[in-house]
N, C-alpha and C. Protein backbone atom coordinates (compact mmCIF):
# COMPACT_ATOMS: atom_id res chain seq x y z
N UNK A 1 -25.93 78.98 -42.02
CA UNK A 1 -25.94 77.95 -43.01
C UNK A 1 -26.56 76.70 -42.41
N UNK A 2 -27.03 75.82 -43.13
CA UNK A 2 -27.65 74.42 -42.89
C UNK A 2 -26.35 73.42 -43.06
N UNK A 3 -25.61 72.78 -42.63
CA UNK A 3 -24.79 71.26 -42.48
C UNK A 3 -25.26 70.19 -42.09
N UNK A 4 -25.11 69.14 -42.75
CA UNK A 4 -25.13 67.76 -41.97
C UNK A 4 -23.93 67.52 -41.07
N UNK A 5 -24.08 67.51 -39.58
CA UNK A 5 -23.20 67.20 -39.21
C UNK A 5 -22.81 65.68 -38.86
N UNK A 6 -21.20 65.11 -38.21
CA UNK A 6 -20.90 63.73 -38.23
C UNK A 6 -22.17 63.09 -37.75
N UNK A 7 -22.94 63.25 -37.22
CA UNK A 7 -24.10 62.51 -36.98
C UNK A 7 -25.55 62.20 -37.58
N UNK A 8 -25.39 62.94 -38.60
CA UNK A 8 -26.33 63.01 -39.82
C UNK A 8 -26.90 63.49 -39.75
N UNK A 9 -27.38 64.59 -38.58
CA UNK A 9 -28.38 65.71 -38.79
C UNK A 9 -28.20 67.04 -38.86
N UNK A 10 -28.88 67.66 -39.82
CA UNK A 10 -28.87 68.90 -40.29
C UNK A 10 -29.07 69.61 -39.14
N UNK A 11 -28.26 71.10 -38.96
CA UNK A 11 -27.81 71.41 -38.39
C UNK A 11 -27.43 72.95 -38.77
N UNK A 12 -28.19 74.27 -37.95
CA UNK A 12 -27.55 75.34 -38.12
C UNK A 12 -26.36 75.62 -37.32
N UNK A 13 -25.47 76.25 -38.61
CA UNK A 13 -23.90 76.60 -38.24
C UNK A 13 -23.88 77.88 -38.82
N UNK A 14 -23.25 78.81 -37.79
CA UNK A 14 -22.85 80.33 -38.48
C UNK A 14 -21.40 80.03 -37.93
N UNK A 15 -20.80 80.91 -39.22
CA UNK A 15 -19.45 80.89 -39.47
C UNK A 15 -19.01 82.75 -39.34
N UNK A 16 -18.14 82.83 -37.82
CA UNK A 16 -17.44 84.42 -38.43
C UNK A 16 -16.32 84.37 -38.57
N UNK A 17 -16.02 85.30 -39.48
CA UNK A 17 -14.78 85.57 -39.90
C UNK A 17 -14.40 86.92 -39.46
N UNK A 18 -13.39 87.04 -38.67
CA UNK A 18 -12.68 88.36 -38.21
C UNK A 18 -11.10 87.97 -37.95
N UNK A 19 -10.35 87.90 -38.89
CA UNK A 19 -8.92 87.66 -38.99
C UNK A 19 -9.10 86.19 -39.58
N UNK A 20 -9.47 85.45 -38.21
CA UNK A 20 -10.00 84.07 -38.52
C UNK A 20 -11.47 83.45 -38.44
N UNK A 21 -11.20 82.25 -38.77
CA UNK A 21 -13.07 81.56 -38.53
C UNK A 21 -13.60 80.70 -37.63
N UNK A 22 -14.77 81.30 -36.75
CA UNK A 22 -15.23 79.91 -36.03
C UNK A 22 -16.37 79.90 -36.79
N UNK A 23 -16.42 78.57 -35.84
CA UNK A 23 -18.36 77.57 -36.34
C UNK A 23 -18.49 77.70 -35.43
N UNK A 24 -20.17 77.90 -35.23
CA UNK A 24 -20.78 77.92 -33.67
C UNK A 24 -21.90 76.80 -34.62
N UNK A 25 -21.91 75.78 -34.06
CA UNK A 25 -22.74 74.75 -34.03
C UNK A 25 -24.52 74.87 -33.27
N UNK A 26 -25.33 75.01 -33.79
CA UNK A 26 -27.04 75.43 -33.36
C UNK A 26 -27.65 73.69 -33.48
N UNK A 27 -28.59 74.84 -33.36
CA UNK A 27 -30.50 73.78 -33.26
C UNK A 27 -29.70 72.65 -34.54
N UNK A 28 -30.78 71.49 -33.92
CA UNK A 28 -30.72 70.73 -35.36
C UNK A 28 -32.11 70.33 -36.24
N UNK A 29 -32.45 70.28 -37.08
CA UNK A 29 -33.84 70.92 -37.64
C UNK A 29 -33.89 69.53 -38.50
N UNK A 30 -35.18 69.07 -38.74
CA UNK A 30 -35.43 67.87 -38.98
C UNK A 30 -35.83 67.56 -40.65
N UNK A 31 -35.50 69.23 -41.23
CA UNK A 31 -35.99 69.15 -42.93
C UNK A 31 -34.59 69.13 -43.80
N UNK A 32 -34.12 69.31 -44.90
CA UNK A 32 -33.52 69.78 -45.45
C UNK A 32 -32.90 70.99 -45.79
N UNK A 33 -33.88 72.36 -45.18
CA UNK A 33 -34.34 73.73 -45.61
C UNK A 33 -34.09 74.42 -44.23
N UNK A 34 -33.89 75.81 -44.31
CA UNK A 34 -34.14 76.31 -43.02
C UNK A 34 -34.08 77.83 -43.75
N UNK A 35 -34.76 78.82 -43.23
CA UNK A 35 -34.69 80.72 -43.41
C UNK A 35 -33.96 81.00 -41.95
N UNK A 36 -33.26 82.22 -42.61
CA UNK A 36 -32.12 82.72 -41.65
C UNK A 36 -32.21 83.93 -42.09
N UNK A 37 -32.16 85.17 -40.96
CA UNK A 37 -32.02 86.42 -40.47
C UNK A 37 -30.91 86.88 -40.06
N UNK A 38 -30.76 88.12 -40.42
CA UNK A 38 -29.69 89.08 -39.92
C UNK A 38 -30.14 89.85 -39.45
N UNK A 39 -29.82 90.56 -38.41
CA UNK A 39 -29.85 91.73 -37.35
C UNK A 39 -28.59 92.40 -37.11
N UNK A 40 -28.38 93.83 -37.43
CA UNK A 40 -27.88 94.68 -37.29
C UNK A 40 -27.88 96.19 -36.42
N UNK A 41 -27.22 96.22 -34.91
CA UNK A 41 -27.24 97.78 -34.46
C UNK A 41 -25.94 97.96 -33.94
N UNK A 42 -25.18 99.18 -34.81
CA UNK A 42 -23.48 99.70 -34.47
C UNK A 42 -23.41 98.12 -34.83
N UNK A 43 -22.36 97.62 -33.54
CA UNK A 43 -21.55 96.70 -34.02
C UNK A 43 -21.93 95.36 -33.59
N UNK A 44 -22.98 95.43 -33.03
CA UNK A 44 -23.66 94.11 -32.41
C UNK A 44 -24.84 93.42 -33.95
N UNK A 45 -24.46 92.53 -33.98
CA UNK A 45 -25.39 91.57 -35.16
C UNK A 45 -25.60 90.33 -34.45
N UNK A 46 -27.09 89.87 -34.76
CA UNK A 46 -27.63 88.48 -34.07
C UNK A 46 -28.24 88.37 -35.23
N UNK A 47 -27.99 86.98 -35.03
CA UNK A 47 -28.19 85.90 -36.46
C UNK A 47 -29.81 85.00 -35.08
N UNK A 48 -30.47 84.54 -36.80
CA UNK A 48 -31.61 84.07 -36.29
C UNK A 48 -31.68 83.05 -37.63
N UNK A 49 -32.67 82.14 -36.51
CA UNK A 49 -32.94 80.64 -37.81
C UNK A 49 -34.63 80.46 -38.06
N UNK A 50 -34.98 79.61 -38.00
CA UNK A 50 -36.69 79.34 -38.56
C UNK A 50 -36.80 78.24 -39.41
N UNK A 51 -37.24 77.32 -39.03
CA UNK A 51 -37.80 76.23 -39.87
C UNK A 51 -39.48 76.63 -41.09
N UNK A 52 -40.02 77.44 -40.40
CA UNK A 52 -41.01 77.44 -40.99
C UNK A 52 -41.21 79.30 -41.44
N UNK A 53 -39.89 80.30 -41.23
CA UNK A 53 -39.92 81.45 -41.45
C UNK A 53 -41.38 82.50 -40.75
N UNK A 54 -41.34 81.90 -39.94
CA UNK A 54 -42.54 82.59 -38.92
C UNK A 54 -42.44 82.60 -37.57
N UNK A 55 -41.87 81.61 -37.26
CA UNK A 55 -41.00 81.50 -35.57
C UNK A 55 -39.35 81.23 -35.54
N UNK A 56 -39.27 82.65 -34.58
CA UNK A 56 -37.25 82.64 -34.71
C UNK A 56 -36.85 82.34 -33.69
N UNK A 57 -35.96 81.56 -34.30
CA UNK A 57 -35.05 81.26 -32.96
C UNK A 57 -33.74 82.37 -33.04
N UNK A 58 -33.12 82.98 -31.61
CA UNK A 58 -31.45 83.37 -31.98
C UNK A 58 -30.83 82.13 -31.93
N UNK A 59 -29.77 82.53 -32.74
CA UNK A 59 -28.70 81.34 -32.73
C UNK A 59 -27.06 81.63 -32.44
N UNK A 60 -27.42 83.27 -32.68
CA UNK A 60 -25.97 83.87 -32.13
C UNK A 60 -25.63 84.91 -31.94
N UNK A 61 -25.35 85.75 -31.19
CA UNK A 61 -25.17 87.46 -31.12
C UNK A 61 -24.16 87.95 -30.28
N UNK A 62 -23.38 88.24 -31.25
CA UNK A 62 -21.79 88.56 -31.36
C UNK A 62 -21.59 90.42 -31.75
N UNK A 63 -20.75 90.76 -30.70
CA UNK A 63 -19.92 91.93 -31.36
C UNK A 63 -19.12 91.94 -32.11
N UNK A 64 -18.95 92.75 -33.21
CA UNK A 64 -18.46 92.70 -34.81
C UNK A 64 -17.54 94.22 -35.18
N UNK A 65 -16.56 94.36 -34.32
CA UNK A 65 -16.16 96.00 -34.77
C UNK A 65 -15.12 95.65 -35.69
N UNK A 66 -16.10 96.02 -37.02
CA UNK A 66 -15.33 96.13 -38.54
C UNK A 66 -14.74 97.49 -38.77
N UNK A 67 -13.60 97.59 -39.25
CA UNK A 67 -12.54 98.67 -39.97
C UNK A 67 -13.63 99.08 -41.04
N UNK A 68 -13.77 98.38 -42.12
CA UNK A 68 -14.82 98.47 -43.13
C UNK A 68 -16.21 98.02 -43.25
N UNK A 69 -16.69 98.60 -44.10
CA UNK A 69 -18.09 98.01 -44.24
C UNK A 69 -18.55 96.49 -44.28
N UNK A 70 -19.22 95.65 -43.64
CA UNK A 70 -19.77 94.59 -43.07
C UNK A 70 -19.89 94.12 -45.32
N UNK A 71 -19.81 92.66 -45.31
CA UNK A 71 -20.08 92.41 -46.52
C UNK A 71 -21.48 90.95 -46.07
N UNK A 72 -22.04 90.32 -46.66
CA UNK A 72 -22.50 89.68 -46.66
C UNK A 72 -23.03 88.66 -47.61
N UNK A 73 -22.69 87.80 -47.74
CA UNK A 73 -22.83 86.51 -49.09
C UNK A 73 -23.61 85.22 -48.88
N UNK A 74 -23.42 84.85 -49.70
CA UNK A 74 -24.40 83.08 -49.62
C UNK A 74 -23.68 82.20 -50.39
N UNK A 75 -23.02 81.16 -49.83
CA UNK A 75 -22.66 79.89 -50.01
C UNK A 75 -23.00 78.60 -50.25
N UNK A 76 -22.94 77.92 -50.90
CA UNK A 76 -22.85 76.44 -51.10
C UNK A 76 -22.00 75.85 -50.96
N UNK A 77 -21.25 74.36 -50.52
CA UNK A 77 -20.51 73.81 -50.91
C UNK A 77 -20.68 72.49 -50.18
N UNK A 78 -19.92 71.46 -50.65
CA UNK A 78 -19.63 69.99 -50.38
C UNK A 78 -18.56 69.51 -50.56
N UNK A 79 -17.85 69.82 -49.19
CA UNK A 79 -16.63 69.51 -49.12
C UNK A 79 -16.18 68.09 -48.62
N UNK A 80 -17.36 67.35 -48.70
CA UNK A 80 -16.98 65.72 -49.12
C UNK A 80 -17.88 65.12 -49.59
N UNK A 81 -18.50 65.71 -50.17
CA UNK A 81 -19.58 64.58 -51.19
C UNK A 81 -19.39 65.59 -52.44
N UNK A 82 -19.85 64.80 -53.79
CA UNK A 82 -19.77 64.88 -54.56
C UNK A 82 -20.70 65.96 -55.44
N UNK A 83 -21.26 66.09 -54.91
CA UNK A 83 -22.62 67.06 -55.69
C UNK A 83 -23.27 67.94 -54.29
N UNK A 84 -23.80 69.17 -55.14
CA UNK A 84 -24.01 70.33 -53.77
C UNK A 84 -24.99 71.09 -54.78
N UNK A 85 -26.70 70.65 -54.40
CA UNK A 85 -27.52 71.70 -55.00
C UNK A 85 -28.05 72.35 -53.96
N UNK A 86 -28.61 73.99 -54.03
CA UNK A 86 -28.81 74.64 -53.45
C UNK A 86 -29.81 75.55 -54.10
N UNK A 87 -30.60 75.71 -53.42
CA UNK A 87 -31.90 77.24 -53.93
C UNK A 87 -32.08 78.24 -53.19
N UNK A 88 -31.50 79.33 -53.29
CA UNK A 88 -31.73 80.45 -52.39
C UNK A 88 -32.51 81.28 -52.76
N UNK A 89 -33.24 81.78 -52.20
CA UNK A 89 -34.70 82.11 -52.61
C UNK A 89 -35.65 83.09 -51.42
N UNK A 90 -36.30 83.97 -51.88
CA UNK A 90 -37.04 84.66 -51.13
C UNK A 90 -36.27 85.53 -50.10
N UNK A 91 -34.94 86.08 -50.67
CA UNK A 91 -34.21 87.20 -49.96
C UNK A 91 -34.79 88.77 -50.14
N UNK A 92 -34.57 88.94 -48.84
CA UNK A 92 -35.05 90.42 -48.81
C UNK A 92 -34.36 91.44 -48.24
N UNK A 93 -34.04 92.56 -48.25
CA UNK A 93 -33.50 93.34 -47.36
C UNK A 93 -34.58 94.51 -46.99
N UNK A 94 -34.54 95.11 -45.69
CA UNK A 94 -35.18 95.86 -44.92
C UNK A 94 -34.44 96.84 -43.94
N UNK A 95 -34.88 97.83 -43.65
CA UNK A 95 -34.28 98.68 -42.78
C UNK A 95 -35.21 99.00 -42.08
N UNK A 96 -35.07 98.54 -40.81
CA UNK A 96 -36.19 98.89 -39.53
C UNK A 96 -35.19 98.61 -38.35
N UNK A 97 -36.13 99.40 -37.13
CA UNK A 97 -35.27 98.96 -36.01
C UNK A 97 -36.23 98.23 -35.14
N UNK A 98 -35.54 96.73 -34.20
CA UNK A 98 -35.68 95.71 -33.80
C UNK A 98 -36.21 95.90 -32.55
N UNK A 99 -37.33 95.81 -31.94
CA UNK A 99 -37.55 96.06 -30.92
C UNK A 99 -37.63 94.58 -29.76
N UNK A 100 -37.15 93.54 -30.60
CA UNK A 100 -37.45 92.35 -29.60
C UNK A 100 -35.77 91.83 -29.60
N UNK A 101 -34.56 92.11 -29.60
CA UNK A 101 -33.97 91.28 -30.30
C UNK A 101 -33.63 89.43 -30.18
N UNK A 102 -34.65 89.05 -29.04
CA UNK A 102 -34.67 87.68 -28.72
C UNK A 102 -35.35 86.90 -30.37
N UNK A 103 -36.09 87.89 -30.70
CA UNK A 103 -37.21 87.27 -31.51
C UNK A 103 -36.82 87.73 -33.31
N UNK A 104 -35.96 88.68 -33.17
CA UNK A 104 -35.74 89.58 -34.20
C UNK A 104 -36.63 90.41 -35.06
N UNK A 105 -37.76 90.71 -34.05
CA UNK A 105 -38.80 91.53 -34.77
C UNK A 105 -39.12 93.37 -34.09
């Protein structure tokens, strides 16, 4: 996800949830916008960011051993300001296997 954090700059944050939730706090990116990747093998998933959806950064790669099937969603919210618009856009899903996983390609 993209946040402003206390210091006013936007800011990738992935959030896991496994019983409970952390934030892992990332890059801070100088637009409003950012494209984000998922990577999936067994139980290892690395999350990736991109300002311009052509160069990736990782931002986190975590082991994930789920009971059930992995779900995956997209959020908005503004949990202290008043208004929260959002455009999600240009999602895709793919099944290939990753031969870089620094790069996620």
């Amino acid at each position: 996800m993209l946040r402003k954090d206390y210091t006013g700059a936007h800011r990738v944050v992935s959030v896991v949830t496994n019983d409970i939730s952390d934030d892992c706090n990332s890059i801070a990116v100088s637009d409003t916008k950012a494209h984000f990747k998922i990577a999936k093998a067994d139980n290892v998933i690395t999350l990736y960011a991109s300002t311009d959806g052509i160069k990736w950064l990782l931002v986190r790669h975590l082991q994930f051993n789920a009971s059930k099937p992995l779900r995956v969603g997209f959020l908005a919210l503004s949990p202290t300001g008043n208004i929260c618009a959002v455009d999600f856009s240009d999602i895709h899903y793919q099944v290939k296997k990753i031969k870089d996983p620094y790069v996620g390609e």
